[in-house]
PDB file of N, CA and C in Angstrom:
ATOM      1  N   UNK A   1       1.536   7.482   6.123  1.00  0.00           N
ATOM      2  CA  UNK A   1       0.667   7.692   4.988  1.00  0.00           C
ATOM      3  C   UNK A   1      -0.798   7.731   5.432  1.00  0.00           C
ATOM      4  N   UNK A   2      -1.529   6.660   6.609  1.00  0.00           N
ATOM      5  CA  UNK A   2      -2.714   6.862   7.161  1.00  0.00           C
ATOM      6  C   UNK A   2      -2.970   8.326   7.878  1.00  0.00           C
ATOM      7  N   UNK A   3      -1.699   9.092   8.092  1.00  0.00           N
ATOM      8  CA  UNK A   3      -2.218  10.351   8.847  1.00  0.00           C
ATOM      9  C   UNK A   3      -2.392  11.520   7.376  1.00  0.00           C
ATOM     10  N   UNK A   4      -1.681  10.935   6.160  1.00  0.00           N
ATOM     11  CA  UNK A   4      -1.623  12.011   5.219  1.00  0.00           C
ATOM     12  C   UNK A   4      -3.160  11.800   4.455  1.00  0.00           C
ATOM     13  N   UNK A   5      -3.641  10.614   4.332  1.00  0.00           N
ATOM     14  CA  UNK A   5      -5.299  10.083   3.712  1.00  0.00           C
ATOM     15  C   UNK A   5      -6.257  11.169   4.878  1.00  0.00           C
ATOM     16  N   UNK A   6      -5.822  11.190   5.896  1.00  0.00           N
ATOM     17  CA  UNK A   6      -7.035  11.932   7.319  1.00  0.00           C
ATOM     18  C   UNK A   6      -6.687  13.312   7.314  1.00  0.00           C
ATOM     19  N   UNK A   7      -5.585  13.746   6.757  1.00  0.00           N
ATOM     20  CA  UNK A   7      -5.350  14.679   6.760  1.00  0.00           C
ATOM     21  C   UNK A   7      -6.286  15.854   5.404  1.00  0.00           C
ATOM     22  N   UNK A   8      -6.379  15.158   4.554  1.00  0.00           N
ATOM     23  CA  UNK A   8      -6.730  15.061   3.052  1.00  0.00           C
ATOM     24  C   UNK A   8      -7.848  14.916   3.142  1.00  0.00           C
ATOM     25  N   UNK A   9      -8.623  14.629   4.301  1.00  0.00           N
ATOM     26  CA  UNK A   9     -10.221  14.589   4.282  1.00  0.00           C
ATOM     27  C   UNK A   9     -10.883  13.180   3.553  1.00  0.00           C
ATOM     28  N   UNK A  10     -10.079  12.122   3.753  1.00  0.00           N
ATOM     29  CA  UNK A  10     -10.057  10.524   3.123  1.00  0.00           C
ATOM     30  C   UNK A  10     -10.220   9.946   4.560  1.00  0.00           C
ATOM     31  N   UNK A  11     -10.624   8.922   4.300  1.00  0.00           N
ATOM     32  CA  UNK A  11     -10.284   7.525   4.673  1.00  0.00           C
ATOM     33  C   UNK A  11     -10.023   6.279   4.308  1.00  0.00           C
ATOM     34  N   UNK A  12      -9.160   5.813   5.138  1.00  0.00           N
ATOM     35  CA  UNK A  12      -8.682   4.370   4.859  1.00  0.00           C
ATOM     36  C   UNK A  12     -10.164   3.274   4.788  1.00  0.00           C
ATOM     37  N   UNK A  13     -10.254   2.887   3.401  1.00  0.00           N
ATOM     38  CA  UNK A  13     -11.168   1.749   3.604  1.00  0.00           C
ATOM     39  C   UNK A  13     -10.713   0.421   3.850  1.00  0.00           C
ATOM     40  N   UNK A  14      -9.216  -0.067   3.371  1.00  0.00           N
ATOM     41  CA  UNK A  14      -8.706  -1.450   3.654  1.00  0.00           C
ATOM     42  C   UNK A  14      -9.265  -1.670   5.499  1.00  0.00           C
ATOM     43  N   UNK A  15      -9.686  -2.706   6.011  1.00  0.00           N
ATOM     44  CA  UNK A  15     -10.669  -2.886   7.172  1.00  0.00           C
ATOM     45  C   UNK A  15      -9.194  -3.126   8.061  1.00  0.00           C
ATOM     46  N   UNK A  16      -7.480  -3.463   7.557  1.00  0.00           N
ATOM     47  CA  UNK A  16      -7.052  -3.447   8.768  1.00  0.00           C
ATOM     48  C   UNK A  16      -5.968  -2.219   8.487  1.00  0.00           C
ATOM     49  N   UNK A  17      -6.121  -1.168   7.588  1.00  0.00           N
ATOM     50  CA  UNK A  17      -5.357   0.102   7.225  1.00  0.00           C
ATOM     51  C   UNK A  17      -4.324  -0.511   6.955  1.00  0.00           C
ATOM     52  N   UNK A  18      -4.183  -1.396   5.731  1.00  0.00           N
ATOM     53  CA  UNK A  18      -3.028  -1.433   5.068  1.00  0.00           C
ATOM     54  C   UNK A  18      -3.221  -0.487   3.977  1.00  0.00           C
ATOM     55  N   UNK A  19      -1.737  -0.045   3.181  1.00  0.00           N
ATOM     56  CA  UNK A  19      -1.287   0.708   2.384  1.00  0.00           C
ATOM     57  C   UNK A  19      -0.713   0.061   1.024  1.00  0.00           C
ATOM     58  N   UNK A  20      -1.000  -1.198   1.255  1.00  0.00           N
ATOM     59  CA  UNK A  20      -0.337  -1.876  -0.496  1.00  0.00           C
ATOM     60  C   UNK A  20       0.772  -3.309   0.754  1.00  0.00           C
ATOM     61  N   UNK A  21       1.234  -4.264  -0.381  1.00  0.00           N
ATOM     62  CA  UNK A  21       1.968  -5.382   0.231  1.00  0.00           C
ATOM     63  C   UNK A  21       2.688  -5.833  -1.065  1.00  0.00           C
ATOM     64  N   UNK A  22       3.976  -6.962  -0.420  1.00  0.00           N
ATOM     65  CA  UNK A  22       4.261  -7.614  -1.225  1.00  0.00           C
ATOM     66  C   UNK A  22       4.074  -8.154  -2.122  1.00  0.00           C
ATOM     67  N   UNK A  23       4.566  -8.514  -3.378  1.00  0.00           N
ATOM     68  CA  UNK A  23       4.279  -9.485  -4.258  1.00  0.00           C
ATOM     69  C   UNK A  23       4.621 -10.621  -4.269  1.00  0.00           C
ATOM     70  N   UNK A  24       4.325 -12.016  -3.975  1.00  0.00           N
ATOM     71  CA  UNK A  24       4.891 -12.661  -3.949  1.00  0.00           C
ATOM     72  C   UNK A  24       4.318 -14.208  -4.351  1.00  0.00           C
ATOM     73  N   UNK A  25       4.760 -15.348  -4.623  1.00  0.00           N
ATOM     74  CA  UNK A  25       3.699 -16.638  -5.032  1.00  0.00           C
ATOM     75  C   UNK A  25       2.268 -17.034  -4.123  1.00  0.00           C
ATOM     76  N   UNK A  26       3.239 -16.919  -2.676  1.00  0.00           N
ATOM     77  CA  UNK A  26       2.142 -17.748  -2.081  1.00  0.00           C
ATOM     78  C   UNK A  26       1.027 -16.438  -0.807  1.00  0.00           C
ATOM     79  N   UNK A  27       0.363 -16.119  -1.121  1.00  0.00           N
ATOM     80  CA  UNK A  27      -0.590 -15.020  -0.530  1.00  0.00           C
ATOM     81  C   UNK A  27       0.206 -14.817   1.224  1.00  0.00           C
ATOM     82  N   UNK A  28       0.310 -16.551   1.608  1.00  0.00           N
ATOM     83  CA  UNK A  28       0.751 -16.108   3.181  1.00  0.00           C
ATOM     84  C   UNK A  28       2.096 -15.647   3.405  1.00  0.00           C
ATOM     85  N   UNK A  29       2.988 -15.593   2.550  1.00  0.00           N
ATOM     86  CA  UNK A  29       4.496 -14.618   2.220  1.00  0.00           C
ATOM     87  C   UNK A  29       4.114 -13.074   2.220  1.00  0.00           C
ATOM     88  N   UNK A  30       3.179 -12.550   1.893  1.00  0.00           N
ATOM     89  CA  UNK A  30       3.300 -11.215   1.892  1.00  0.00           C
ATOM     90  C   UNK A  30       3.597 -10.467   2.964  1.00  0.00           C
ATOM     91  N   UNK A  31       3.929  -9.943   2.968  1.00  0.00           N
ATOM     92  CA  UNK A  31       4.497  -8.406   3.867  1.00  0.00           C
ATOM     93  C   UNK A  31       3.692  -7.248   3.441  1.00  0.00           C
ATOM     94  N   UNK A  32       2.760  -6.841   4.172  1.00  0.00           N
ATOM     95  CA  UNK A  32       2.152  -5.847   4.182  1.00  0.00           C
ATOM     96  C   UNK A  32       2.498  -4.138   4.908  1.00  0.00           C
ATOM     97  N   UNK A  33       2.282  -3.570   4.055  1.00  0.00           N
ATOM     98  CA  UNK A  33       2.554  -2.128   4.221  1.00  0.00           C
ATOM     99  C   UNK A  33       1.374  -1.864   5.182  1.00  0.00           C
ATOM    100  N   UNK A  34       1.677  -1.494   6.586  1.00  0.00           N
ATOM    101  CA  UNK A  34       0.905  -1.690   8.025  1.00  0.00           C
ATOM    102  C   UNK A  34       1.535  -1.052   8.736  1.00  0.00           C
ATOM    103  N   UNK A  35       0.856  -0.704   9.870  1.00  0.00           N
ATOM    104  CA  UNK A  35       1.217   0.042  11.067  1.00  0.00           C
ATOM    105  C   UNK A  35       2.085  -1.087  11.899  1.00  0.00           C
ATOM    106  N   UNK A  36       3.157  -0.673  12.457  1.00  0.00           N
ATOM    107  CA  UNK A  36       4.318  -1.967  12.951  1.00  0.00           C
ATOM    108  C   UNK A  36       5.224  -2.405  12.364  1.00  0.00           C
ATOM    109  N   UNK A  37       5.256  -2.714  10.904  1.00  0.00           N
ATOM    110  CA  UNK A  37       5.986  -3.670   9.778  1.00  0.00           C
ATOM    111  C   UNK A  37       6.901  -2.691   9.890  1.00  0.00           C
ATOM    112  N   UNK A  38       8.400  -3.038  10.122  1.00  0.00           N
ATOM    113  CA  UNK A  38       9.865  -2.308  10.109  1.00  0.00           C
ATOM    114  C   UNK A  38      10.252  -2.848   8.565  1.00  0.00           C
ATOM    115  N   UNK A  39       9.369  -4.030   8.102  1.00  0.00           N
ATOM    116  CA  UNK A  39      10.549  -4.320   6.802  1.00  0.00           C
ATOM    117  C   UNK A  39      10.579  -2.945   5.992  1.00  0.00           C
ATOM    118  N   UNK A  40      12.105  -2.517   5.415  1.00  0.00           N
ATOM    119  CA  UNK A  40      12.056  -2.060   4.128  1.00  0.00           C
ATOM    120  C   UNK A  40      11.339  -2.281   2.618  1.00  0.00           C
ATOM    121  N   UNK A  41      10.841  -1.671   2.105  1.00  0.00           N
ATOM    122  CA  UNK A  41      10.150  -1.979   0.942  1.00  0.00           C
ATOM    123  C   UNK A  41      11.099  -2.034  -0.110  1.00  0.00           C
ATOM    124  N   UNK A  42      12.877  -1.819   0.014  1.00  0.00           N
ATOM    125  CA  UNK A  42      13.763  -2.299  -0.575  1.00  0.00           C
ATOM    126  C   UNK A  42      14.132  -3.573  -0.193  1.00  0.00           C
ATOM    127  N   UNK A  43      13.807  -4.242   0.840  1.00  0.00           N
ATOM    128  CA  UNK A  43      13.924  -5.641   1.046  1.00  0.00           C
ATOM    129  C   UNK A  43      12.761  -6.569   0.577  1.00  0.00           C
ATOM    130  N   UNK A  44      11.958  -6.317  -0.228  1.00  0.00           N
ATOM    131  CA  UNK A  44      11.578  -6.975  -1.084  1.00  0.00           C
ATOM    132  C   UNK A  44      11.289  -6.892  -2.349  1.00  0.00           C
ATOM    133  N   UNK A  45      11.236  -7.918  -3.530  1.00  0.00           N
ATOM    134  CA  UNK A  45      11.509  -7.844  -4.963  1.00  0.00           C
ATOM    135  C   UNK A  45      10.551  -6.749  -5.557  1.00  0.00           C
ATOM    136  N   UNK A  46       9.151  -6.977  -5.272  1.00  0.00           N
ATOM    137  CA  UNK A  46       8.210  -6.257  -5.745  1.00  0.00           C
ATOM    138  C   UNK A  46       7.561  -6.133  -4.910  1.00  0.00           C
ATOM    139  N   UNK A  47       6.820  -4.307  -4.974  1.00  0.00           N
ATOM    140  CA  UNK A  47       5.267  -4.312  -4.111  1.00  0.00           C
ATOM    141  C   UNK A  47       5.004  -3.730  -4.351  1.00  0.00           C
ATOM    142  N   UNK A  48       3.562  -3.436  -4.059  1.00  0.00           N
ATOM    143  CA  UNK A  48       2.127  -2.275  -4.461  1.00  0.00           C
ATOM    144  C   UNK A  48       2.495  -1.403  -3.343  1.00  0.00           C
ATOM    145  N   UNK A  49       1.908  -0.363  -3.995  1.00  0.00           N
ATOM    146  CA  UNK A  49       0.826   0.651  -2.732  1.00  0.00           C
ATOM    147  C   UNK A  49      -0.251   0.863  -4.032  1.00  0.00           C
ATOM    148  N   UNK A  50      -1.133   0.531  -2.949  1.00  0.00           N
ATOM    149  CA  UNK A  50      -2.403   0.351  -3.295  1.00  0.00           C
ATOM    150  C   UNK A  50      -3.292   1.089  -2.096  1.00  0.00           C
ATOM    151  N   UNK A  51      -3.436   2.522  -1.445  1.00  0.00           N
ATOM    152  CA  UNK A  51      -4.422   2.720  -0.517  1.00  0.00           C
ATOM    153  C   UNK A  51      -5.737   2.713  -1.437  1.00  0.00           C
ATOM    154  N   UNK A  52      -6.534   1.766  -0.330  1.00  0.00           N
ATOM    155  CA  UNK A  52      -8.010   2.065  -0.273  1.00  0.00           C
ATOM    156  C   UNK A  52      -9.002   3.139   0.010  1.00  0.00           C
ATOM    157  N   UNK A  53      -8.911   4.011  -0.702  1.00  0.00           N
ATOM    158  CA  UNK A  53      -9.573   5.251   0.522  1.00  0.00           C
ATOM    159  C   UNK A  53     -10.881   6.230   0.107  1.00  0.00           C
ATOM    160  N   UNK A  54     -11.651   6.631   0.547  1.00  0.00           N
ATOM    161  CA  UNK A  54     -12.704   7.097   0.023  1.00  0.00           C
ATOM    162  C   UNK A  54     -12.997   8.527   1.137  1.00  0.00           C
ATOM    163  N   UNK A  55     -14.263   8.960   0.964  1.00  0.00           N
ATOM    164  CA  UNK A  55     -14.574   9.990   1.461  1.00  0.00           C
ATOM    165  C   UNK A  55     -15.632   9.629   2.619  1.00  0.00           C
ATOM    166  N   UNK A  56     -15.330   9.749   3.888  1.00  0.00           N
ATOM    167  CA  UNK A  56     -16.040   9.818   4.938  1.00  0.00           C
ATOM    168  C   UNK A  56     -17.615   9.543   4.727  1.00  0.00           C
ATOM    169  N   UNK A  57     -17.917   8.536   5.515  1.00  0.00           N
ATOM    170  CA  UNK A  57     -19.869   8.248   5.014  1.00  0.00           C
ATOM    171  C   UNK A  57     -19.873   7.986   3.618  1.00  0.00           C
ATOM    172  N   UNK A  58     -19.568   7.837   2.479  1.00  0.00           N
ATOM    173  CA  UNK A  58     -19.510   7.574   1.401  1.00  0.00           C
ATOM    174  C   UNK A  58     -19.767   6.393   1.255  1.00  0.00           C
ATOM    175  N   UNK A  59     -20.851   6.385  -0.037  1.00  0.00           N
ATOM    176  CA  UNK A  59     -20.290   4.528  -0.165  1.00  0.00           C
ATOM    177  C   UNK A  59     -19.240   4.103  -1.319  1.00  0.00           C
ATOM    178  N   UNK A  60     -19.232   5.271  -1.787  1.00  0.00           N
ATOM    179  CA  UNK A  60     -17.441   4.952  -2.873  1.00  0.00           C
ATOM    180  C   UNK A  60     -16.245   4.524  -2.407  1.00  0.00           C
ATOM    181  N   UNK A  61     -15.719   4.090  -3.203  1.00  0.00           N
ATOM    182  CA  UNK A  61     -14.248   4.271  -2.961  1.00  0.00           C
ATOM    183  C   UNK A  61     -13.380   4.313  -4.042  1.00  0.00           C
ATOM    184  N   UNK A  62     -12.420   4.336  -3.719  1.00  0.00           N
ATOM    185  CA  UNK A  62     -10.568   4.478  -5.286  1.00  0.00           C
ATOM    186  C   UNK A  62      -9.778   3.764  -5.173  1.00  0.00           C
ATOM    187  N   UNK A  63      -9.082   2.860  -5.621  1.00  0.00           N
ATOM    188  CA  UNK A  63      -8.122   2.218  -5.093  1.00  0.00           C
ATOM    189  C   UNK A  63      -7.889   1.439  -6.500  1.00  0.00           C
ATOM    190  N   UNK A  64      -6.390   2.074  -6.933  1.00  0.00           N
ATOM    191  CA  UNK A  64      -5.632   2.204  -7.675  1.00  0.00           C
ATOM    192  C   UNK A  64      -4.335   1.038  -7.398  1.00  0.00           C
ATOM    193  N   UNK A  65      -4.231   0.210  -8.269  1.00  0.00           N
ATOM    194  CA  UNK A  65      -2.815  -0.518  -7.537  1.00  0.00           C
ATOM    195  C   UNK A  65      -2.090  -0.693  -8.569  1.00  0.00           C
ATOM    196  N   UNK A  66      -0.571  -0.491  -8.071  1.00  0.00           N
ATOM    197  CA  UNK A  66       0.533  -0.385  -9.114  1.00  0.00           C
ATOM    198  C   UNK A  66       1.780  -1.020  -8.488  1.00  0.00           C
ATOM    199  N   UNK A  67       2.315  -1.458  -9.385  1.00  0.00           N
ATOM    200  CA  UNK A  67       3.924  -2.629  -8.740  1.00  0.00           C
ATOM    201  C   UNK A  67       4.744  -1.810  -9.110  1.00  0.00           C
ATOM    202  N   UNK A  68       5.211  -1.627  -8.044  1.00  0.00           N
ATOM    203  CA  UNK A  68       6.836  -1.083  -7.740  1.00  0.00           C
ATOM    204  C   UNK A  68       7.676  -2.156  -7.547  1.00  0.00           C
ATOM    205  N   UNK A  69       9.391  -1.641  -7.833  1.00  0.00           N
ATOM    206  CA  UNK A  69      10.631  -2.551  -7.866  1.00  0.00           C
ATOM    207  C   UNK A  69      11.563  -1.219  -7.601  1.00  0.00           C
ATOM    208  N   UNK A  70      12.595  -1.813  -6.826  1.00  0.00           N
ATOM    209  CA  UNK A  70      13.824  -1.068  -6.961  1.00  0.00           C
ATOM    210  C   UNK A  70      14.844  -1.894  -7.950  1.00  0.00           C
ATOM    211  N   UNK A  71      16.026  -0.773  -8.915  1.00  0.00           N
ATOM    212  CA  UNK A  71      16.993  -1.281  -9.375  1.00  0.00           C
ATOM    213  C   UNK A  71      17.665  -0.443  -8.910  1.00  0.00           C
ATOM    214  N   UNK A  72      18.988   0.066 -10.085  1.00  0.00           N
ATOM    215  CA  UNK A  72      19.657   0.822 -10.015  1.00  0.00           C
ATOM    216  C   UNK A  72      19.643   2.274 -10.226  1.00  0.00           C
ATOM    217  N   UNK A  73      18.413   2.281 -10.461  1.00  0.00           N
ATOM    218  CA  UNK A  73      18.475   3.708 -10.844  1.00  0.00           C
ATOM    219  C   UNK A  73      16.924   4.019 -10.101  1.00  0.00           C
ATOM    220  N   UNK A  74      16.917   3.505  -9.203  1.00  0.00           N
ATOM    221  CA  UNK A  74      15.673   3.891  -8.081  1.00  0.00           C
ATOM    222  C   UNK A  74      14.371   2.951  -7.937  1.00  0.00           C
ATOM    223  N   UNK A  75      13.535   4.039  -7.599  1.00  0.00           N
ATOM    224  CA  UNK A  75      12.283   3.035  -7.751  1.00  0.00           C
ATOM    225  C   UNK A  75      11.624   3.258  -9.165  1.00  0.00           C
ATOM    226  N   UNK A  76      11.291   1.864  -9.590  1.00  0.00           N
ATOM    227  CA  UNK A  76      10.629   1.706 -11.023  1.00  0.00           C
ATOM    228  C   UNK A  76       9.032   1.371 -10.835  1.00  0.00           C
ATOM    229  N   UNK A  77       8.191   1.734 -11.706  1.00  0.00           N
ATOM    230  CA  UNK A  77       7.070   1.127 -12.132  1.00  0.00           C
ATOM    231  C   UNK A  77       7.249   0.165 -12.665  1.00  0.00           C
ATOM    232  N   UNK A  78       6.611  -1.182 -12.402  1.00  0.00           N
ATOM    233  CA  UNK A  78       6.196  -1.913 -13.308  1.00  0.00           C
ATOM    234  C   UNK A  78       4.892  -1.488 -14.627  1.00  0.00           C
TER     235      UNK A  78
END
């Protein structure tokens, strides 16, 4: 997804290029959507994608965040 934001003429503003993370009680449980992380995002209950991303030299940015879940009938919005 970081090559599809560079591709798109964006950049990643999150400072370590995450893409959205877990939901979960305690902040240090999360699983972050990152360069490395093998977990499935069906192996956990809920999570965002949330990219941070703005336009090169800019001082804006966008960053939209929304909870996802899988059931049975795919992935849901919360």
């Amino acid at each position: 997804m970081n090559e599809f934001i560079v591709e798109n003429g964006f950049v990643n503003l999150d400072f370590m290029g995450n893409l959205g993370h877990s939901i979960v009680k305690t902040k240090g449980d999360r699983v972050y959507i990152e360069k490395g992380n093998m977990t499935k995002l069906g192996d956990v209950k809920y999570f965002t994608f949330e990219p941070h991303i703005g336009f090169p030299n800019s001082k804006y940015g966008y960053k939209k965040e929304n909870i996802y879940y899988f059931d049975e009938n795919g992935l849901m919005e919360l």
